[in-house]
Protein backbone atom coordinates (compact mmCIF):
# COMPACT_ATOMS: atom_id res chain seq x y z
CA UNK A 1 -9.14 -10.53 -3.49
CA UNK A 2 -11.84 -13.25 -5.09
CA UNK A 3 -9.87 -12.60 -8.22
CA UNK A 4 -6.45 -12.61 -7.60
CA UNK A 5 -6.31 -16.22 -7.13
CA UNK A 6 -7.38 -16.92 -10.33
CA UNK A 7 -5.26 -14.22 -12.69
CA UNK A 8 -3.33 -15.42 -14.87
CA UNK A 9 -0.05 -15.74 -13.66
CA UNK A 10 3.07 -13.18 -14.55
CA UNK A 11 6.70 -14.70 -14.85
CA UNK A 12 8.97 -13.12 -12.51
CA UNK A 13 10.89 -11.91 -15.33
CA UNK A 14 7.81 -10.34 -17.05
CA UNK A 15 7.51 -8.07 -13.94
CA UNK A 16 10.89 -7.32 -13.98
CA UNK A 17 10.70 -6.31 -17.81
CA UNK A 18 7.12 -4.22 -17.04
CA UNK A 19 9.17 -2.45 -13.81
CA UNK A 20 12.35 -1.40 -16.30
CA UNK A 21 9.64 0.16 -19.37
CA UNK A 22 7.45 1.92 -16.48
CA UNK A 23 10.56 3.22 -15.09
CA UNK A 24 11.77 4.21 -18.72
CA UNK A 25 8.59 5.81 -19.76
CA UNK A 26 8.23 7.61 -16.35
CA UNK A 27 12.29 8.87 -16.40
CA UNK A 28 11.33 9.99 -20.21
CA UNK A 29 8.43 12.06 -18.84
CA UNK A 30 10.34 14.02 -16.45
CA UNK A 31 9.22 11.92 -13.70
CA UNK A 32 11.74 11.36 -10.95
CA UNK A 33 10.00 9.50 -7.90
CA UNK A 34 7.10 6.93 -8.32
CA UNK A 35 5.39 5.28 -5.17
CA UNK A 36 4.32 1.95 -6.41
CA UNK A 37 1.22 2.03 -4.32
CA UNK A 38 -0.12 -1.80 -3.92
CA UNK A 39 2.60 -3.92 -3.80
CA UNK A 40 2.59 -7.81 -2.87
CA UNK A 41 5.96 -10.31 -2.23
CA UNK A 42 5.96 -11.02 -6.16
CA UNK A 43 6.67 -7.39 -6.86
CA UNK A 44 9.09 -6.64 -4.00
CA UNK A 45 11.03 -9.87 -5.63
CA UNK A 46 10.95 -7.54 -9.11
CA UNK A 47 11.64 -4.59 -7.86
CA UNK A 48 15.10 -6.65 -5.90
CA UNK A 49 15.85 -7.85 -8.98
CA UNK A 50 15.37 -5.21 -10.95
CA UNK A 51 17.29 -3.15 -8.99
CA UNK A 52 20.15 -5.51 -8.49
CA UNK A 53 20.38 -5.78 -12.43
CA UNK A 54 20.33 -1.78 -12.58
CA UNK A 55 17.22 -1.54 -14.30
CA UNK A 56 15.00 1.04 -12.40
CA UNK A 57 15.11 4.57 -14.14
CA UNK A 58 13.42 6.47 -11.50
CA UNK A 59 13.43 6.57 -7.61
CA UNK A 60 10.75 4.11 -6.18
CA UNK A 61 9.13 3.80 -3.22
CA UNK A 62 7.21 0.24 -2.42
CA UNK A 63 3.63 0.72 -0.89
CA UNK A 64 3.52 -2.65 1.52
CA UNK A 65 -0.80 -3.47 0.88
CA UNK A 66 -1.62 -4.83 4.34
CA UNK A 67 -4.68 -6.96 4.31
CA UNK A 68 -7.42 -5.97 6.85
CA UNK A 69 -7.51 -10.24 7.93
CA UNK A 70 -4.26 -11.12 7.57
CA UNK A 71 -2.13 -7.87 8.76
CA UNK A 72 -0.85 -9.89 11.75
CA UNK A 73 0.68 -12.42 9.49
CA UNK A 74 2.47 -9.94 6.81
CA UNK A 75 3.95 -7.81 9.80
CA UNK A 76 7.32 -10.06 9.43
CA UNK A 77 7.71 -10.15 5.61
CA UNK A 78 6.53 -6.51 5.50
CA UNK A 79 9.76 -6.05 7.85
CA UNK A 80 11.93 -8.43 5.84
CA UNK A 81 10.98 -6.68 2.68
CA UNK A 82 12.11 -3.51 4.11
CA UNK A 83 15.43 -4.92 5.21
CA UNK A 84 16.67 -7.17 2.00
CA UNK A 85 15.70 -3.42 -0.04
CA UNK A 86 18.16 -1.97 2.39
CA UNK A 87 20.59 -4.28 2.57
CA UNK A 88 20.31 -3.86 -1.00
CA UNK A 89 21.45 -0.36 -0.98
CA UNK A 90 20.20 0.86 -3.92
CA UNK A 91 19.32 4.95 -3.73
CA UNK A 92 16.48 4.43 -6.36
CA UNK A 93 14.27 1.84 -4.07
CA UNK A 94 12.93 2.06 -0.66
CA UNK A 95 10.15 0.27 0.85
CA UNK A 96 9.38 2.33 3.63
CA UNK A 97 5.39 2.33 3.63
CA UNK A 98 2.68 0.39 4.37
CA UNK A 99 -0.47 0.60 2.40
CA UNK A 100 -4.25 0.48 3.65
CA UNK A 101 -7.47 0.51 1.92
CA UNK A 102 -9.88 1.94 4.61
CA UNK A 103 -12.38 2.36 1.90
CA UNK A 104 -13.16 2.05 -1.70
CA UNK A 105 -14.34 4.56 -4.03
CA UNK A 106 -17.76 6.66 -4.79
CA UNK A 107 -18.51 5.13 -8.10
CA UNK A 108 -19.17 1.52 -7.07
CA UNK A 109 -20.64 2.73 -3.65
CA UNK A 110 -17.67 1.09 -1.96
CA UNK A 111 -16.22 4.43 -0.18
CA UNK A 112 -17.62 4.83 3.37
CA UNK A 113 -19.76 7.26 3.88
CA UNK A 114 -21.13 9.33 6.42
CA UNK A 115 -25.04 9.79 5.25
CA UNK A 116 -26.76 7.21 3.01
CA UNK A 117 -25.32 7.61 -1.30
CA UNK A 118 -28.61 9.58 -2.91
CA UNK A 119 -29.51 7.02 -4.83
CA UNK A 120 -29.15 4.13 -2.87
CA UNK A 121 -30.84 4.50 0.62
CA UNK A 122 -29.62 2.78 3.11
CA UNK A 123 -26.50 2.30 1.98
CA UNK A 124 -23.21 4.13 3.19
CA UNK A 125 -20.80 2.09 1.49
CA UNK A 126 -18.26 -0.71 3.19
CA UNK A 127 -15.26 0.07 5.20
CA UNK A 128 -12.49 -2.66 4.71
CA UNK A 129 -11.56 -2.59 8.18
CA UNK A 130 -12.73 -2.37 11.61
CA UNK A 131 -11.94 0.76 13.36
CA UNK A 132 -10.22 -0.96 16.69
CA UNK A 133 -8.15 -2.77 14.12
CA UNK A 134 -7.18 -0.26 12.00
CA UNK A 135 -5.70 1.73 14.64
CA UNK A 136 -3.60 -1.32 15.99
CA UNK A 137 -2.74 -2.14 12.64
CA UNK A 138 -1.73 1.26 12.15
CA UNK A 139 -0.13 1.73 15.35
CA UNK A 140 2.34 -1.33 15.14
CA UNK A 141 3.27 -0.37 11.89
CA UNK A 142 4.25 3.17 12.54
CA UNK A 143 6.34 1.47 15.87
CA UNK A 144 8.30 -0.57 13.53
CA UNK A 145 9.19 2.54 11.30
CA UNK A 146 7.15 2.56 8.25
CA UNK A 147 5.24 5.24 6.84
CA UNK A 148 1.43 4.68 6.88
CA UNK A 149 -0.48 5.28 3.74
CA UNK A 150 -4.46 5.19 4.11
CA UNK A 151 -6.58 5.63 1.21
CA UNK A 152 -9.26 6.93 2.29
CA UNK A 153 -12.46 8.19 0.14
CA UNK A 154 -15.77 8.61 1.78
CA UNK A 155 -16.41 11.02 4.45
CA UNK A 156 -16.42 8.36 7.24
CA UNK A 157 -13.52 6.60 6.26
CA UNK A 158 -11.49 10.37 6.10
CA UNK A 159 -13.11 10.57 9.99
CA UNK A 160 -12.04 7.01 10.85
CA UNK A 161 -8.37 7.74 9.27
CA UNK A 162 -8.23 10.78 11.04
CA UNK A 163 -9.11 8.84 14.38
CA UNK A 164 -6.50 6.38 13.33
CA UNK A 165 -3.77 8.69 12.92
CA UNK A 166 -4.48 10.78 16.33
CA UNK A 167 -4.46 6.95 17.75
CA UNK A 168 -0.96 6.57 16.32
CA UNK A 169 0.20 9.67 17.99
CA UNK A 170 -1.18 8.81 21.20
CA UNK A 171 0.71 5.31 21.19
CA UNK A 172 3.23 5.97 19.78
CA UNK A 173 4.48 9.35 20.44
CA UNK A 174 4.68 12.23 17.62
């Protein structure tokens, strides 16, 4: 996130030109269904128009990245998103997930862990998110429809996903 402010920007019609070659190259490969899997309001505008000017090649599924400070605050574009893809009607894109980082990844020490890395003691790694709100995150989302999508790395933050999901079922019903 400290960098994102500061890339350089992408025209709107650069993503749209990047979505119709991935969706090419993909489609050429034998690939049928992609799940863009970190996707921000710039790309669901790309993906609309894309789709509107019949450029996707394969089916695609938008990955909503909720942010573990702001989640409150995207809850009504995440929703919006969902709906102008709908309204849209296009078979090849849905946006029917919503995408959280509950860790990052062994080889920068950034996946949660359950026992200290070997060769760093003390150190188990950073969850993004607070357990309590993870699982109201993930609870509201699943009550407004979407499909929840946690990556999840390290042991602990497989344990605390786990925890979130039973959460989910508790709230929420099966």
């Amino acid at each position: 996130d400290l960098l994102l402010p500061v890339e350089p920007g992408r025209s709107h019609e650069d993503r749209v030109e990047a979505l119709r070659l991935a969706t090419a190259e993909y489609a050429g490969l034998g690939i049928a269904w992609i799940q863009d899997a970190w996707v921000e309001p710039a790309e669901v505008e790309a993906y609309l128009t894309a789709a509107e000017r019949g450029l996707l090649s394969t089916r695609v599924n938008l990955a909503l990245r909720a942010d573990p400070f702001r989640w409150r605050d995207q809850v009504p574009g995440f929703v919006e998103a969902r709906r102008r893809v709908e309204e849209l009607g296009d078979p090849l894109l849905t946006a029917a997930t919503v995408k959280v980082f509950v860790d990052g990844v062994v080889e920068n020490h950034t996946a949660a862990m359950l026992a200290d890395y070997t060769d760093t003691p003390g150190d188990r790694g950073l969850p993004n998110w607070d357990a309590a709100q993870l699982a109201e995150a993930a609870a509201t989302f699943d009550r407004l429809g979407f499909q929840l999508h946690l990556h999840a790395i390290g042991d602990a933050a497989c344990r605390t996903a786990l925890d979130v999901f039973e959460h989910v079922e508790r709230t929420n019903g099966p």
